[in-house]
N, C-alpha and C. Protein backbone atom coordinates (compact mmCIF):
# COMPACT_ATOMS: atom_id res chain seq x y z
N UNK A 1 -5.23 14.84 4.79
CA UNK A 1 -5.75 13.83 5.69
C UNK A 1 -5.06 13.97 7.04
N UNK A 2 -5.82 14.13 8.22
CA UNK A 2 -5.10 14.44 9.73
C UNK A 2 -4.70 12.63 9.70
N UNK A 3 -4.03 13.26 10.89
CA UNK A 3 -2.77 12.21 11.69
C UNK A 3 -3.67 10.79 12.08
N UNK A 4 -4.55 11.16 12.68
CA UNK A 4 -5.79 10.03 12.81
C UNK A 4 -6.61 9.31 12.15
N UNK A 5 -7.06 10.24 10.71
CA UNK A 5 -7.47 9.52 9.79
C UNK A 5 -6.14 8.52 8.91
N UNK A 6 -5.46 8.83 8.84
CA UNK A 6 -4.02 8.00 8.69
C UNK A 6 -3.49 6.96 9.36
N UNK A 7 -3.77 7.05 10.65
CA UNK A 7 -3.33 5.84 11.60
C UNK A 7 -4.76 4.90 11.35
N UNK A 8 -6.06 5.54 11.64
CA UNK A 8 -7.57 4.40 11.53
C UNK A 8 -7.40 3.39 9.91
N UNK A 9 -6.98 4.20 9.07
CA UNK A 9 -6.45 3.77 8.02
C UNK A 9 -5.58 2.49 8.09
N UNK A 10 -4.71 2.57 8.54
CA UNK A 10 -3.19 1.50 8.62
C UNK A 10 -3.76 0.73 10.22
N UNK A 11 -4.72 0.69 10.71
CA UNK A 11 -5.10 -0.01 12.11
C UNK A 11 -5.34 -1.49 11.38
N UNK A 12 -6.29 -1.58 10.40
CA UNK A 12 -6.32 -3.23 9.97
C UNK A 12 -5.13 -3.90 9.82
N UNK A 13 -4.22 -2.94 8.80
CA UNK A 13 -2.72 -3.74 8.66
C UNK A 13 -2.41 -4.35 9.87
N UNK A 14 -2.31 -3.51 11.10
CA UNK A 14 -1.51 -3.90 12.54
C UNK A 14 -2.65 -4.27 13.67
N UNK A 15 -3.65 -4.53 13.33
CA UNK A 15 -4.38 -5.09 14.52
C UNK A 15 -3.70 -6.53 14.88
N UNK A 16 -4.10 -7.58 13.56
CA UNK A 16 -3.30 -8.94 13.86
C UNK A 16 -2.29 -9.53 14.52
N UNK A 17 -1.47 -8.19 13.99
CA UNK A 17 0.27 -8.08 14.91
C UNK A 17 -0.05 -7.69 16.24
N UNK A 18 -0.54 -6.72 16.49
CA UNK A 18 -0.70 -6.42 17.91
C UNK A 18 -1.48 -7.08 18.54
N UNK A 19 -2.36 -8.00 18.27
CA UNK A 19 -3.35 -9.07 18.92
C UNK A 19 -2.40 -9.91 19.66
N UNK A 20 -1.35 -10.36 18.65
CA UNK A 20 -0.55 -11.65 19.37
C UNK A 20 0.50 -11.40 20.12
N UNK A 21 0.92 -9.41 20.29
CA UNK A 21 2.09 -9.10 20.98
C UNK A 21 1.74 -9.59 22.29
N UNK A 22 0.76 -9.20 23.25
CA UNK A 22 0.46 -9.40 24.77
C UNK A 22 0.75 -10.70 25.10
N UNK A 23 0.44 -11.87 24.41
CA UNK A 23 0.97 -13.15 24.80
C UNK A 23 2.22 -13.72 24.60
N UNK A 24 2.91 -13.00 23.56
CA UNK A 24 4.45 -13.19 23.18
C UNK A 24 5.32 -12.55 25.02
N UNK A 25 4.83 -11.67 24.81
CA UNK A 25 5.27 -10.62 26.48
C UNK A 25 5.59 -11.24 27.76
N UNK A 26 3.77 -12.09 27.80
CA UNK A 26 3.70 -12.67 28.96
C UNK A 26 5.05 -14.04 29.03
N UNK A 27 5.69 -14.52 27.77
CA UNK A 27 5.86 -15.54 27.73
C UNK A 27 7.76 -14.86 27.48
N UNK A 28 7.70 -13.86 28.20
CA UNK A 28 9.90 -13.57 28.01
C UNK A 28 10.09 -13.11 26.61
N UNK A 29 9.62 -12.68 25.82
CA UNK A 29 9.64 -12.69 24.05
C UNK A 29 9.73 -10.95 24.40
N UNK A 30 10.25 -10.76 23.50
CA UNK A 30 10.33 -9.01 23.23
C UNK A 30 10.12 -8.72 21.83
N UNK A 31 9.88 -7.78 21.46
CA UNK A 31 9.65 -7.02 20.35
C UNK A 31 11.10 -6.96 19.16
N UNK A 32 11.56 -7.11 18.27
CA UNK A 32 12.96 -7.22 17.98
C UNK A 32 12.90 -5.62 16.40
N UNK A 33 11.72 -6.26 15.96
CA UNK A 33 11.78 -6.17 14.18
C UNK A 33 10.31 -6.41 13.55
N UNK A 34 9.44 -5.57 13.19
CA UNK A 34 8.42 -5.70 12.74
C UNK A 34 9.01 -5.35 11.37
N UNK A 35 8.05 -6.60 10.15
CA UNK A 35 8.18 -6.48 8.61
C UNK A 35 6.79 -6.03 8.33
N UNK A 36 6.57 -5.35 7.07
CA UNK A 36 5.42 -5.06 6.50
C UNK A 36 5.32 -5.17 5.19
N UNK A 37 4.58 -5.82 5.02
CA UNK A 37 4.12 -6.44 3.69
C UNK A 37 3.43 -5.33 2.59
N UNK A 38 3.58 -5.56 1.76
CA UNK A 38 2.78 -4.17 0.86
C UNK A 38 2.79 -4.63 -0.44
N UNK A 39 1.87 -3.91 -1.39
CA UNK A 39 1.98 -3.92 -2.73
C UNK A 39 2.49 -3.27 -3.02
N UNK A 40 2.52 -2.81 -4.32
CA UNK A 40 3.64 -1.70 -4.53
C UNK A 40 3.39 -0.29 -4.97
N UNK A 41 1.72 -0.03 -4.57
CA UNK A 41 1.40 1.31 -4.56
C UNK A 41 0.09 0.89 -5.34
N UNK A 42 -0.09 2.69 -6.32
CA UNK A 42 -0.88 2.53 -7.56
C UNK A 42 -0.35 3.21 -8.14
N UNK A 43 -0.36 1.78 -9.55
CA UNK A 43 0.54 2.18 -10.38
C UNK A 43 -0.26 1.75 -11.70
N UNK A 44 0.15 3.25 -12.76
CA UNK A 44 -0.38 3.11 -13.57
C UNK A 44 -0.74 1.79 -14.82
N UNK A 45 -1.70 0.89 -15.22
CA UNK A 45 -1.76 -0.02 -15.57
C UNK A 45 -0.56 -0.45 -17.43
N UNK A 46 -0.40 -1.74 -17.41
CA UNK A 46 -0.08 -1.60 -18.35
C UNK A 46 -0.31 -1.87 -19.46
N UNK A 47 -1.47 -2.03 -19.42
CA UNK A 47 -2.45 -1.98 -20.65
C UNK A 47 -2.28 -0.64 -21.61
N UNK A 48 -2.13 -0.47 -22.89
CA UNK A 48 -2.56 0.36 -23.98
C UNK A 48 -3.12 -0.26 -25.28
N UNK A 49 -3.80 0.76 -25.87
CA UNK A 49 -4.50 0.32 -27.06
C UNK A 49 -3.69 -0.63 -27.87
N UNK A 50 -1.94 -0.36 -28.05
CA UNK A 50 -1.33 -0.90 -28.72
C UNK A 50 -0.65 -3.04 -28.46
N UNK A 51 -0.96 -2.88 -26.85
CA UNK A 51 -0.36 -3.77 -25.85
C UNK A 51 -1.38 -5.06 -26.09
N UNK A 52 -0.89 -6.10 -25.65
CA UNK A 52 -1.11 -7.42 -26.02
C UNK A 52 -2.98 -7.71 -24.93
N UNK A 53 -3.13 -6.82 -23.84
CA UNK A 53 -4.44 -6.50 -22.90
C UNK A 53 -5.11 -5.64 -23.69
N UNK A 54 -4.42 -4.38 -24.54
CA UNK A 54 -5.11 -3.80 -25.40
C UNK A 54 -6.15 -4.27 -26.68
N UNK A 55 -5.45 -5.36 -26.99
CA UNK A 55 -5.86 -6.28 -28.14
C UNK A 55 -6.84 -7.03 -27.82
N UNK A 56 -7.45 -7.74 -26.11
CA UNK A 56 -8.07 -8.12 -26.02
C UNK A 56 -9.59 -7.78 -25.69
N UNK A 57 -9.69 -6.75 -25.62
CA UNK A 57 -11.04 -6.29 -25.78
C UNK A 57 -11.53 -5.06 -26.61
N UNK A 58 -12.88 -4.72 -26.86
CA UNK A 58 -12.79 -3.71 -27.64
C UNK A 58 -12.82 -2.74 -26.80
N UNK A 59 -12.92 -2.68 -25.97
CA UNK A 59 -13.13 -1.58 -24.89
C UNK A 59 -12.02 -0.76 -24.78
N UNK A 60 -11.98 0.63 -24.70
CA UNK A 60 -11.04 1.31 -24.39
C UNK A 60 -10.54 1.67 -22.68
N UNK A 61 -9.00 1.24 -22.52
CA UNK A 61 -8.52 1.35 -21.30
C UNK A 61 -8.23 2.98 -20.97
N UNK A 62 -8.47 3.03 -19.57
CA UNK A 62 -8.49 4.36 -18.83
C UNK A 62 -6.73 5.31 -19.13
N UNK A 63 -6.95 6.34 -19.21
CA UNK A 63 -5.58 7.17 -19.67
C UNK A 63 -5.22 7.47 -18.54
N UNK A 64 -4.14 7.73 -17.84
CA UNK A 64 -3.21 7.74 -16.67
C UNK A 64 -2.09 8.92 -17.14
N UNK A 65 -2.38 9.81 -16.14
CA UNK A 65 -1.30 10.86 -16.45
C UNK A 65 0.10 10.62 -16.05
N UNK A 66 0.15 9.26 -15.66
CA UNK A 66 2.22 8.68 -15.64
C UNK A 66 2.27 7.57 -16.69
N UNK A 67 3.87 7.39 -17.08
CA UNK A 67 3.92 6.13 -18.11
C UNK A 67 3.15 4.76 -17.14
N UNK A 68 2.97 3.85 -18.23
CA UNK A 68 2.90 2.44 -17.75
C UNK A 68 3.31 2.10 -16.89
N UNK A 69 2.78 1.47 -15.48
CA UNK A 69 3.40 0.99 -14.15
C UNK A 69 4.24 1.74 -13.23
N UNK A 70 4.32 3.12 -13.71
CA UNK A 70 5.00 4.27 -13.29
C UNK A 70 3.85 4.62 -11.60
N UNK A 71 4.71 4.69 -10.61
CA UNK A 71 3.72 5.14 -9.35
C UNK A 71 2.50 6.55 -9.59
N UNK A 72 1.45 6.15 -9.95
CA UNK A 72 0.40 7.76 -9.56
C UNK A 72 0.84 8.55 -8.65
N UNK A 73 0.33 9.44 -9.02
CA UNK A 73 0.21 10.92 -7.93
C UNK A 73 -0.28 10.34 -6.59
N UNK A 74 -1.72 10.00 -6.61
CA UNK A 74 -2.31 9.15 -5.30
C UNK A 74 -1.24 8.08 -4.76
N UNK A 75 -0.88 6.78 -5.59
CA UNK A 75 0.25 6.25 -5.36
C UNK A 75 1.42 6.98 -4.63
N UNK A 76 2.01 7.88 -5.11
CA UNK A 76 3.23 8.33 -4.27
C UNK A 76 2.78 9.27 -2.82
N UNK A 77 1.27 9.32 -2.90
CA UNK A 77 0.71 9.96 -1.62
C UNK A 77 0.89 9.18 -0.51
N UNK A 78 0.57 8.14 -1.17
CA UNK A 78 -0.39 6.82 -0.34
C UNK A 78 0.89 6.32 0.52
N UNK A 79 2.18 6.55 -0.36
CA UNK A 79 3.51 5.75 0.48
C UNK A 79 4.12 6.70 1.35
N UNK A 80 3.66 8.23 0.70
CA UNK A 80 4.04 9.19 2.09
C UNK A 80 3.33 9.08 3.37
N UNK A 81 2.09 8.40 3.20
CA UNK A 81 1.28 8.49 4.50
C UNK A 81 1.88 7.43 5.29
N UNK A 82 2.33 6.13 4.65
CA UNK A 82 3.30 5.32 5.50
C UNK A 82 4.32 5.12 5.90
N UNK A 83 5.02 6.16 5.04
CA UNK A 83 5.98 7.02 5.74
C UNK A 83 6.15 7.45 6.48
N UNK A 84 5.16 8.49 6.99
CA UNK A 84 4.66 9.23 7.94
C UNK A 84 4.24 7.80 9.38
N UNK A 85 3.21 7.80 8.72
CA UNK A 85 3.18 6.97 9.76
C UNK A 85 3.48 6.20 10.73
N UNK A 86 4.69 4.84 9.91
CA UNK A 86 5.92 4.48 10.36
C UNK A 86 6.60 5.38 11.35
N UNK A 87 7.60 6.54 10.64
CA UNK A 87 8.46 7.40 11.26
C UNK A 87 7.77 7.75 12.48
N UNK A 88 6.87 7.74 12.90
CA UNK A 88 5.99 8.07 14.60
C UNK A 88 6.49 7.11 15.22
């Protein structure tokens, strides 16, 4: 994924924030410390056939090539791209 499709990506996160910087500015306020809120990736569910979600339906839950709640492959992508991103 280029540098741009990565930033258009993460633009919703920071539009809000940057909406209200220009009037903070006008008003002596500076920039100090931006926080960012996040979930905590994707992570494999913890449902199994054997597990107490397992029990509740007959349906069989999707197989995940990491343990239970363990970060995915996509998952540990997804936090390099904001990694990346950030670090700019």
């Amino acid at each position: 994924m280029s540098l741009q499709r990565k930033a258009l990506f993460c633009l919703p996160l920071l539009l809000p924030a940057a909406l209200t910087f220009p009037a903070a500015a006008q008003d002596g306020y500076t920039l100090e410390q931006v926080v960012v809120f996040s979930r905590h990736g994707l992570r494999a569910t913890l449902a199994s056939p054997s597990s107490a979600l397992g029990k509740v339906t007959p349906d069989a839950w999707p197989q995940w090539d990491t343990p239970s709640s363990y970060l995915t492959t996509r998952g540990g992508v997804l936090e390099a791209y904001f990694g990346h991103y950030f670090s700019e």
